[in-house]
PDB file of N, CA and C in Angstrom:
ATOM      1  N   UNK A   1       0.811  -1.194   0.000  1.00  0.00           N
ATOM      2  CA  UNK A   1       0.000   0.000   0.000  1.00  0.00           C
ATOM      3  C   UNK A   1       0.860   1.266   0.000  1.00  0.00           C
ATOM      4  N   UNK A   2       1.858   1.257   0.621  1.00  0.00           N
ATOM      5  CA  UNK A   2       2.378   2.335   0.957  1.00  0.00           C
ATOM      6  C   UNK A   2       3.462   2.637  -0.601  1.00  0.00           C
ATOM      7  N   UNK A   3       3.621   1.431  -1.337  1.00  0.00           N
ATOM      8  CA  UNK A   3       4.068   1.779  -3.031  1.00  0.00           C
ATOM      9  C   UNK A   3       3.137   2.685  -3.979  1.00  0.00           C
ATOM     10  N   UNK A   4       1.911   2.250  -4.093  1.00  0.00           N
ATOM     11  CA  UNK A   4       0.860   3.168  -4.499  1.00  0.00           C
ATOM     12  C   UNK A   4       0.957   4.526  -3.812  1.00  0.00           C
ATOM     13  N   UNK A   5       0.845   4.634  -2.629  1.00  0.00           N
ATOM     14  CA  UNK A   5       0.783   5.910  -1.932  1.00  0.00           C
ATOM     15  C   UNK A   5       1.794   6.722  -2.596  1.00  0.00           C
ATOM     16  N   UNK A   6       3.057   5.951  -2.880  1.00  0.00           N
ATOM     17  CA  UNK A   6       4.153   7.205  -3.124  1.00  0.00           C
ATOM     18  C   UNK A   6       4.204   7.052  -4.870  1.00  0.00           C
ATOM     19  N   UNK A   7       3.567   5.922  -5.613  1.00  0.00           N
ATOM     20  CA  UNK A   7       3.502   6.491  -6.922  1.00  0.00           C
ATOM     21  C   UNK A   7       2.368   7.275  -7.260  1.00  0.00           C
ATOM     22  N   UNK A   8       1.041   7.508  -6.620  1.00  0.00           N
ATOM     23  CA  UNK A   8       0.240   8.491  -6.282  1.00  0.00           C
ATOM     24  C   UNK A   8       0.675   9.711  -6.189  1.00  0.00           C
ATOM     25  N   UNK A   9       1.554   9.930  -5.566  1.00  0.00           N
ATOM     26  CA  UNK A   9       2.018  11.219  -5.159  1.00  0.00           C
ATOM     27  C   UNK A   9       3.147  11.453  -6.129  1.00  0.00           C
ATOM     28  N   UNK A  10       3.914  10.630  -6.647  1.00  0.00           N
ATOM     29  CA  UNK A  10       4.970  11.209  -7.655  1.00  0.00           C
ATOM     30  C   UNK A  10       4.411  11.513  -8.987  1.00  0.00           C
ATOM     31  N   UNK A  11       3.730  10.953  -9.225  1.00  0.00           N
ATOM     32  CA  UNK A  11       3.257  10.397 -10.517  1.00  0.00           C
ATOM     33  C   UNK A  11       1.756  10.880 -11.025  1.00  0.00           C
ATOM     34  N   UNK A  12       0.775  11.655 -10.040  1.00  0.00           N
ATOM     35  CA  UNK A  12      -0.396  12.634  -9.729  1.00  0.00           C
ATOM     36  C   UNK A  12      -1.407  11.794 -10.620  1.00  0.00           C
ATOM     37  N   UNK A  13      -1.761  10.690 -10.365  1.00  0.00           N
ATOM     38  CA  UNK A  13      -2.113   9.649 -11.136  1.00  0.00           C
ATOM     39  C   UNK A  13      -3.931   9.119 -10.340  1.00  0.00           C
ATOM     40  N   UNK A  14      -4.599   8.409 -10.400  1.00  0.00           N
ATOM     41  CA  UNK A  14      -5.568   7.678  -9.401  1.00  0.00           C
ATOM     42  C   UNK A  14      -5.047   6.704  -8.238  1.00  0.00           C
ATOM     43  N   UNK A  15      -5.581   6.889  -7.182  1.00  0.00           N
ATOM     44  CA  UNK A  15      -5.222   5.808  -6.131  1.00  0.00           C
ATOM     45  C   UNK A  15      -5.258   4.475  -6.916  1.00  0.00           C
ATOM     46  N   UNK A  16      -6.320   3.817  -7.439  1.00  0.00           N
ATOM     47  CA  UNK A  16      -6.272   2.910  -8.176  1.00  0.00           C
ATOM     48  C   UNK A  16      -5.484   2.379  -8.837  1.00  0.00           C
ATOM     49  N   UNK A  17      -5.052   3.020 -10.072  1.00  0.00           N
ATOM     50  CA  UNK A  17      -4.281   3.205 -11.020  1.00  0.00           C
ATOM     51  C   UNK A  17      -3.092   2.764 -10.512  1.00  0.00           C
ATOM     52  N   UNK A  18      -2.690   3.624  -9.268  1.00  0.00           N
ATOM     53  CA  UNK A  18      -0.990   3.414  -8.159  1.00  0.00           C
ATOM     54  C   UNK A  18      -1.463   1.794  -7.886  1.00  0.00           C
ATOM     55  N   UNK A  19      -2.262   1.282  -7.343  1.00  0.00           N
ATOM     56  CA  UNK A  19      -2.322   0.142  -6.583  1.00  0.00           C
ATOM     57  C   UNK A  19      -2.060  -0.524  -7.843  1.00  0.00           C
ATOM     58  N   UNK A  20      -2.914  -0.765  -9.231  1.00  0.00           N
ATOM     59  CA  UNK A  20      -2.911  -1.672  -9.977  1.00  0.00           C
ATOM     60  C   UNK A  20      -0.957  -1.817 -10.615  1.00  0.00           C
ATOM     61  N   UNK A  21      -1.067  -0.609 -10.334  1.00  0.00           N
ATOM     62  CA  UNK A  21       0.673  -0.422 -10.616  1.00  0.00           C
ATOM     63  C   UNK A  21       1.112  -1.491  -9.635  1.00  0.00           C
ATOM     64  N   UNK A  22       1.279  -0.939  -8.650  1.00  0.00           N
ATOM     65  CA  UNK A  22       1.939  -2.221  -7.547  1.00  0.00           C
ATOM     66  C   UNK A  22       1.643  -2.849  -7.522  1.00  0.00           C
ATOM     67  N   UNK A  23       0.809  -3.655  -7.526  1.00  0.00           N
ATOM     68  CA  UNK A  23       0.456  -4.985  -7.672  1.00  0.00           C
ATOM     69  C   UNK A  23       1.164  -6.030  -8.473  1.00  0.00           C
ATOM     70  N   UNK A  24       1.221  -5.363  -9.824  1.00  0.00           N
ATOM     71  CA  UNK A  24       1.894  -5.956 -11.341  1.00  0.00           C
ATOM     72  C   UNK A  24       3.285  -5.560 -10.766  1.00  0.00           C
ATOM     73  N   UNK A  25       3.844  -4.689 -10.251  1.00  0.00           N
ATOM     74  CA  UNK A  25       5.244  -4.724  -9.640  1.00  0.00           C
ATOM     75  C   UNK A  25       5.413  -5.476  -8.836  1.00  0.00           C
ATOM     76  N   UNK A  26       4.606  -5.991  -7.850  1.00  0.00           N
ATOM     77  CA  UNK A  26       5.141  -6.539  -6.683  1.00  0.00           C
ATOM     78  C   UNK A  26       4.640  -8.262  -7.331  1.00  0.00           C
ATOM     79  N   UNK A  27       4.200  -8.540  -8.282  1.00  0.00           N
ATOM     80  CA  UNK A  27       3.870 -10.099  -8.988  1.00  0.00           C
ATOM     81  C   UNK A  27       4.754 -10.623  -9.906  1.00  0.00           C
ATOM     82  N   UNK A  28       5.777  -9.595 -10.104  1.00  0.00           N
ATOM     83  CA  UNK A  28       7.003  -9.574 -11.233  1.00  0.00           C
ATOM     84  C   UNK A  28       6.306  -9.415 -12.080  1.00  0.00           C
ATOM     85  N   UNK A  29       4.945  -9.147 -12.602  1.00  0.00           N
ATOM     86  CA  UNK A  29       4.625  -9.434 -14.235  1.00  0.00           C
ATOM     87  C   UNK A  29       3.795  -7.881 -14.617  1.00  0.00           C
ATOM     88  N   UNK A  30       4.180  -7.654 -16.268  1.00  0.00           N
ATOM     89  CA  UNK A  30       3.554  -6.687 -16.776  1.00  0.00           C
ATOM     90  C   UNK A  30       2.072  -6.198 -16.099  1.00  0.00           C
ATOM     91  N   UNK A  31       2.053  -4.225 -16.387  1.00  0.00           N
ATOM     92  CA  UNK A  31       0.586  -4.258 -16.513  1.00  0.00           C
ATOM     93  C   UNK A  31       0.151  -3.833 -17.659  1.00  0.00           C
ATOM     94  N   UNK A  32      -0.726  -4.215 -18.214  1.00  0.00           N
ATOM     95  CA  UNK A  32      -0.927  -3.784 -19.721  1.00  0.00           C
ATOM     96  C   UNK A  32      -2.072  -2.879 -19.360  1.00  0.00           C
ATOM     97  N   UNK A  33      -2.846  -1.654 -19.830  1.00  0.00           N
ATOM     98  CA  UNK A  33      -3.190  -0.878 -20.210  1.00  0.00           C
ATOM     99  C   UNK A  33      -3.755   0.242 -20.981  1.00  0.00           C
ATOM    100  N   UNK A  34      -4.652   0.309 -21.589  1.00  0.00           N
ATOM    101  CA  UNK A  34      -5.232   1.435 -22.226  1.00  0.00           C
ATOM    102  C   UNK A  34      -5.079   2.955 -22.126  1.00  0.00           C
ATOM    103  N   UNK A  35      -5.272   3.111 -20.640  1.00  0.00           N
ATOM    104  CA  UNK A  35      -4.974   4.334 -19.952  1.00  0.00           C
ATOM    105  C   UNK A  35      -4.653   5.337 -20.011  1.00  0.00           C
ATOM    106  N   UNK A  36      -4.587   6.551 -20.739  1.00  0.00           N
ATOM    107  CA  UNK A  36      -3.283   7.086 -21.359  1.00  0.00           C
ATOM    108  C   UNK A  36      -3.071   8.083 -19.861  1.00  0.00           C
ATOM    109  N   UNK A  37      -3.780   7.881 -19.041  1.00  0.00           N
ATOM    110  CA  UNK A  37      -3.060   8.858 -17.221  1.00  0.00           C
ATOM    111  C   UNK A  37      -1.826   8.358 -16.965  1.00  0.00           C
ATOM    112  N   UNK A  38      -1.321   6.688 -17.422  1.00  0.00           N
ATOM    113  CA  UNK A  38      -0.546   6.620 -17.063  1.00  0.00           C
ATOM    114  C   UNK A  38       0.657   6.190 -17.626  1.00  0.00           C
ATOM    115  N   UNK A  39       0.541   7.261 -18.984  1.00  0.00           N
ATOM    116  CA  UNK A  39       1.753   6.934 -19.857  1.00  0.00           C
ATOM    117  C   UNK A  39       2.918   7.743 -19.092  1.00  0.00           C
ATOM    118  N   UNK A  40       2.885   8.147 -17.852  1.00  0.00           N
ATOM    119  CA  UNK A  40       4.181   8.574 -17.164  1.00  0.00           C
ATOM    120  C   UNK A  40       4.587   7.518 -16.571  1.00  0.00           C
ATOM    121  N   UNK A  41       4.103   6.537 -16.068  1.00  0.00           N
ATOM    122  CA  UNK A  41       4.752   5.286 -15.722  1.00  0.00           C
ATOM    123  C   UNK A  41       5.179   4.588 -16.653  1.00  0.00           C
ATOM    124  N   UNK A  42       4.311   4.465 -18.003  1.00  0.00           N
ATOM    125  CA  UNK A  42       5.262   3.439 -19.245  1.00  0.00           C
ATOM    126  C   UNK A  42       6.330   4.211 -19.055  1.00  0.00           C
ATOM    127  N   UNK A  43       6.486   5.513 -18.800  1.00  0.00           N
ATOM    128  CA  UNK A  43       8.196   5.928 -19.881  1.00  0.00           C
ATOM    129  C   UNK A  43       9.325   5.746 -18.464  1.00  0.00           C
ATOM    130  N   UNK A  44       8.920   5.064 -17.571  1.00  0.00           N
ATOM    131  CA  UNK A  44       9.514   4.941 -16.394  1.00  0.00           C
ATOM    132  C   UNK A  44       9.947   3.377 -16.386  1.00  0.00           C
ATOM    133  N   UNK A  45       9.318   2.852 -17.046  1.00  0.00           N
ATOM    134  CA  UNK A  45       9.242   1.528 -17.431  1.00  0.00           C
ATOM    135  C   UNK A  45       8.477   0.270 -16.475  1.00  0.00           C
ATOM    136  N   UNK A  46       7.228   1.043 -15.238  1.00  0.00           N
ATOM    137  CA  UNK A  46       6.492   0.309 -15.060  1.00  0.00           C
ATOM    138  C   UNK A  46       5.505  -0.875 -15.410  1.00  0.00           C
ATOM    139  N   UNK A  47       5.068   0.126 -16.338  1.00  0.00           N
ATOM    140  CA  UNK A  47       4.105  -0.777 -17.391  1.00  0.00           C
ATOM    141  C   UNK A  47       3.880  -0.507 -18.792  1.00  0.00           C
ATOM    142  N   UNK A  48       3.258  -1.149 -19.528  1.00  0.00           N
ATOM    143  CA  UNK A  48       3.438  -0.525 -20.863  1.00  0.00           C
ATOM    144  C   UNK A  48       1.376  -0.388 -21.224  1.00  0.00           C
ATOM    145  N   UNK A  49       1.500   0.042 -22.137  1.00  0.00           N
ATOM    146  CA  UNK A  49       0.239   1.183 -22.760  1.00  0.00           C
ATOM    147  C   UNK A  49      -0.202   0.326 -24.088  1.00  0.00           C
ATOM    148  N   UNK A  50      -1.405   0.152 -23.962  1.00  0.00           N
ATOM    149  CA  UNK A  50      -1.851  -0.219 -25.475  1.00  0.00           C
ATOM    150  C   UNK A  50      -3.635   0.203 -25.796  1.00  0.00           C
ATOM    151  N   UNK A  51      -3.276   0.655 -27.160  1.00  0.00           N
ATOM    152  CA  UNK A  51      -4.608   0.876 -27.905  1.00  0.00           C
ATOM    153  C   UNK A  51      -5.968  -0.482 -27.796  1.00  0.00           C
ATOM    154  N   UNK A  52      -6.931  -0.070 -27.295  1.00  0.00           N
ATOM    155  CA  UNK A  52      -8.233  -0.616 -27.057  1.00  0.00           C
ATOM    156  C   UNK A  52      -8.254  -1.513 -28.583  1.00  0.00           C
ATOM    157  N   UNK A  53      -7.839  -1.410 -29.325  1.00  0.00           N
ATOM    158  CA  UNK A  53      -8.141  -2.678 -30.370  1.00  0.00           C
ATOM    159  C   UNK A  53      -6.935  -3.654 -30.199  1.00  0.00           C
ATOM    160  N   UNK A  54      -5.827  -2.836 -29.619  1.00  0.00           N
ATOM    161  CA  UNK A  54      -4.530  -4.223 -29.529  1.00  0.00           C
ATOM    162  C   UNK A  54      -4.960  -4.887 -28.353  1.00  0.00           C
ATOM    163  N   UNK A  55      -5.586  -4.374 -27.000  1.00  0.00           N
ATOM    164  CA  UNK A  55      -5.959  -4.730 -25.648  1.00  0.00           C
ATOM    165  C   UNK A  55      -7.155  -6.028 -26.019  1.00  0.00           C
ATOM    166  N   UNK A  56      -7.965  -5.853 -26.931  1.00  0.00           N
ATOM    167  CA  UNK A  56      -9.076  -6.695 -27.419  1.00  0.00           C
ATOM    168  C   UNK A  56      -8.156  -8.121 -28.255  1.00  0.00           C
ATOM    169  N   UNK A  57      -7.730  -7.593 -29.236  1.00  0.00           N
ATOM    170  CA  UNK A  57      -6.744  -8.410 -29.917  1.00  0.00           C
ATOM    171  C   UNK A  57      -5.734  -9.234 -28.352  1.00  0.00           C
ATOM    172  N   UNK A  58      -5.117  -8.916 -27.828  1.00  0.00           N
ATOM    173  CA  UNK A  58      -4.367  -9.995 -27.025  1.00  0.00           C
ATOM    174  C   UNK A  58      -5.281 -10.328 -25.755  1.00  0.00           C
ATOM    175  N   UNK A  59      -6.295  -9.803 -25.911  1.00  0.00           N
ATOM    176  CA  UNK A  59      -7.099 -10.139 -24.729  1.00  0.00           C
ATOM    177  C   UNK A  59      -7.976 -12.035 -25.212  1.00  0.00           C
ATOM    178  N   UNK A  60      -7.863 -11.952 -26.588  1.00  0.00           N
ATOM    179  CA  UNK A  60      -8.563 -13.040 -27.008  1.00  0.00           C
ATOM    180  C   UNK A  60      -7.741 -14.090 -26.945  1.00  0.00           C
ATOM    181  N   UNK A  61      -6.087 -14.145 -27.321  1.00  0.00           N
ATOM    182  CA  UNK A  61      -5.197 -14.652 -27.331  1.00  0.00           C
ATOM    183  C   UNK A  61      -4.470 -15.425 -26.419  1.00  0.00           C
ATOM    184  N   UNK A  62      -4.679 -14.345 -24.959  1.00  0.00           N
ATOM    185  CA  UNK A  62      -3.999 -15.157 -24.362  1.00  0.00           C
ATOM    186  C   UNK A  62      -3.554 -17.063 -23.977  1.00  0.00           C
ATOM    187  N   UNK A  63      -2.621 -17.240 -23.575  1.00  0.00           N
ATOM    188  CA  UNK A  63      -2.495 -18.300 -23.336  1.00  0.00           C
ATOM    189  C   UNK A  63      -2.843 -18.380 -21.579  1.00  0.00           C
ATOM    190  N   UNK A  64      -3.376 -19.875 -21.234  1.00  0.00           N
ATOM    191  CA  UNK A  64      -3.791 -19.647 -19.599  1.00  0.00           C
ATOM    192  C   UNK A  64      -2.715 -19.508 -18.673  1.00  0.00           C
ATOM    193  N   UNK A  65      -1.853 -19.975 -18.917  1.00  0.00           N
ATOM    194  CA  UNK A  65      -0.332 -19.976 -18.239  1.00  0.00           C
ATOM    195  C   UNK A  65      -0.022 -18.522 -18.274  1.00  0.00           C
ATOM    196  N   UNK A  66      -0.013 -17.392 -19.233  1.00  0.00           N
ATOM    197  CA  UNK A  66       0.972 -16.026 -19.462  1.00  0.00           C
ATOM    198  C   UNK A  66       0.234 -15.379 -18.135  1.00  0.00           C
ATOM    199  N   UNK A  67       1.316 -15.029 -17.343  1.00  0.00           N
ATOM    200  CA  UNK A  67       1.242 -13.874 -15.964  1.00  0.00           C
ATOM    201  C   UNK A  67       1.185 -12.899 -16.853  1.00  0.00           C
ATOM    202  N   UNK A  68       0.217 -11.812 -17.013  1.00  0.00           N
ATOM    203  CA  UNK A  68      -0.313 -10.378 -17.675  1.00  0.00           C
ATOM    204  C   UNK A  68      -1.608  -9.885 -16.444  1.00  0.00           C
ATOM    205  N   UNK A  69      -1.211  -8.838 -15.608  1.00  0.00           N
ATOM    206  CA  UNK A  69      -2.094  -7.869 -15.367  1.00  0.00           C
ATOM    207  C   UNK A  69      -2.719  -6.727 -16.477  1.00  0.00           C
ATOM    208  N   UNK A  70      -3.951  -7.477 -16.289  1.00  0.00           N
ATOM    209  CA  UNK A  70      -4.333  -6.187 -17.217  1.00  0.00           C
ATOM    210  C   UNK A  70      -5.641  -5.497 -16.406  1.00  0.00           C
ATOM    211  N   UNK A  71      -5.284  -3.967 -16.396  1.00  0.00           N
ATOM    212  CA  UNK A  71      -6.055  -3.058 -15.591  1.00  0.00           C
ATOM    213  C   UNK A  71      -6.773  -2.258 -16.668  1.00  0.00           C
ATOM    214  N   UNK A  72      -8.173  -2.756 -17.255  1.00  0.00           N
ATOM    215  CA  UNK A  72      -8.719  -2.381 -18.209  1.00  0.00           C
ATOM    216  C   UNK A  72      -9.671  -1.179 -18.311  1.00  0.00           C
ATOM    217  N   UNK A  73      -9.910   0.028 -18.851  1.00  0.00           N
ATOM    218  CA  UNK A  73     -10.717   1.165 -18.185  1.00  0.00           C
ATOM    219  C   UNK A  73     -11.351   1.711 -19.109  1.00  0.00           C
TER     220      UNK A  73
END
């Protein structure tokens, strides 16, 4: 909790948004995203950003095994 709190505050982002961040940080695995609030964390190299038709496209794809947070909005 207290990771969100301070990417909240660095990053002037949603409480949410911070948690879904940490979470995918603290699981070792990507968060994938639509989002564009938090293309200051992609360029930080938290998570990475994708367009609502690529998010649909690998959303169908996945395999059941691939660790992918995806925080969809």
């Amino acid at each position: 909790m207290r990771e969100a709190a301070r990417l909240k505050g660095r990053f002037a982002i949603a409480y949410a948004d911070a948690f879904a961040a940490q979470v995918a940080a603290e699981k070792g695995i990507p968060l994938i995203t639509g989002d564009k609030e938090l293309s200051l964390l992609e360029r930080e190299g938290l998570i990475a950003t994708l367009s609502q038709n690529m998010r649909d496209t690998i959303g169908k794809s996945l395999k059941p095994n691939l660790k992918v947070f995806f925080y969809l909005t």
